[in-house]
Protein backbone atom coordinates (compact mmCIF):
# COMPACT_ATOMS: atom_id res chain seq x y z
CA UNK A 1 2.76 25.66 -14.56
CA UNK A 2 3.07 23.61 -11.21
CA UNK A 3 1.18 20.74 -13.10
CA UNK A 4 3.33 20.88 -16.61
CA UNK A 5 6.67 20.77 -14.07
CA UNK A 6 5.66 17.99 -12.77
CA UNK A 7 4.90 16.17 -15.49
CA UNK A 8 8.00 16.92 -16.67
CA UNK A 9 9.90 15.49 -13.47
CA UNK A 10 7.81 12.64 -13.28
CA UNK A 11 8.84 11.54 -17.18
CA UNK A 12 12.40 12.08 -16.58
CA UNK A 13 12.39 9.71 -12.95
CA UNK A 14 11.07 7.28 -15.15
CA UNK A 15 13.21 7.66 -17.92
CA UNK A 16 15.74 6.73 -14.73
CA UNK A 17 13.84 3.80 -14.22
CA UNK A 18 12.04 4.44 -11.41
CA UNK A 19 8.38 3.14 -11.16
CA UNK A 20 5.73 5.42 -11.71
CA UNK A 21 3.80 3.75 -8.22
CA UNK A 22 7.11 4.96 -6.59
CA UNK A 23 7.33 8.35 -7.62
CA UNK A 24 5.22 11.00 -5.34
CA UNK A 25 5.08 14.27 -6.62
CA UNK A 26 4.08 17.58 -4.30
CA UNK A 27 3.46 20.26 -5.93
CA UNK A 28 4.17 23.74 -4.08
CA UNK A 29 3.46 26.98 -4.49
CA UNK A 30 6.62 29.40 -4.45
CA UNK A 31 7.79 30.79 -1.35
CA UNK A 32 10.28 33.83 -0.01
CA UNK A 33 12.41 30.51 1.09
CA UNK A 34 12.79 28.97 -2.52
CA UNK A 35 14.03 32.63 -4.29
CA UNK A 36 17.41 33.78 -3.23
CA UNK A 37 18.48 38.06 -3.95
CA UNK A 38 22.19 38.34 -4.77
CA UNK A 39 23.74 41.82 -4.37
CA UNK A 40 23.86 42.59 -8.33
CA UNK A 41 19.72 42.13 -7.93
CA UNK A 42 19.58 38.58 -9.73
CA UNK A 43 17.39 35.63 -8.54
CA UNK A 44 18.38 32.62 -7.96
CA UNK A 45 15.51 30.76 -7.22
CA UNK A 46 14.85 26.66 -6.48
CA UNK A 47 12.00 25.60 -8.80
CA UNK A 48 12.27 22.27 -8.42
CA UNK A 49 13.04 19.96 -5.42
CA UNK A 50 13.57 15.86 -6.21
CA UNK A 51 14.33 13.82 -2.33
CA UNK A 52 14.96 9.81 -3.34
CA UNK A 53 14.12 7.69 -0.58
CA UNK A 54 15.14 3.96 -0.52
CA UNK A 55 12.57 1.59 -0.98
CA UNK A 56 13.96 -1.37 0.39
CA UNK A 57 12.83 -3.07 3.58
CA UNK A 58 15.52 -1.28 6.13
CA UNK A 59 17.70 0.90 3.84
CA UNK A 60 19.45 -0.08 0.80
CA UNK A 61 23.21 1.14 2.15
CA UNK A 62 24.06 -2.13 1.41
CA UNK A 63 23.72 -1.64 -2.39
CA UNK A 64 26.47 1.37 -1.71
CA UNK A 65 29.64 1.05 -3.58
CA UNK A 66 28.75 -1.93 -4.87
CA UNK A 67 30.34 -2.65 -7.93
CA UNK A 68 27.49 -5.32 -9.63
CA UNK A 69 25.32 -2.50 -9.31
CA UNK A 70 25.27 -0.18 -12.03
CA UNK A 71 22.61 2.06 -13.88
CA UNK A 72 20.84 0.22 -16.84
CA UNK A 73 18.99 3.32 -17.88
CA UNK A 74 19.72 5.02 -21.23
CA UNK A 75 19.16 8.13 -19.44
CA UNK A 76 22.05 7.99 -17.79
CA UNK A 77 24.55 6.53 -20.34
């Protein structure tokens, strides 16, 4: 299941247009951490966990709010 998961993450990222040499994926088994018991005995529980990191030398905060920047993805539209 672990491996079909993330597959699946892994083809939408790059549906987002991110690189497939810039996408790192750890699979992990389930913990007591990841599964959350509400009071009416439901689960919530975090199966998947996506962190972006910038890949620009230094940080990208200068791309932030900036207005020539915009997604070109069909994904997203």
């Amino acid at each position: 299941m672990k491996e079909v998961r993330s597959e699946n993450v892994k083809a939408y990222l790059q549906q987002l247009g991110i690189k497939s040499g810039n996408i790192l994926i750890d699979k992990k088994a389930f913990t007591d951490e990841m599964v959350v018991k509400h009071p009416d005995g439901t689960l919530t529980i975090h199966q998947i966990v996506v962190e972006l990191t910038p890949i620009c030398k230094g940080s990208c905060a200068w791309l932030c709010d900036d207005p020539r920047v915009t997604p070109t993805s069909k994904a997203i539209k």
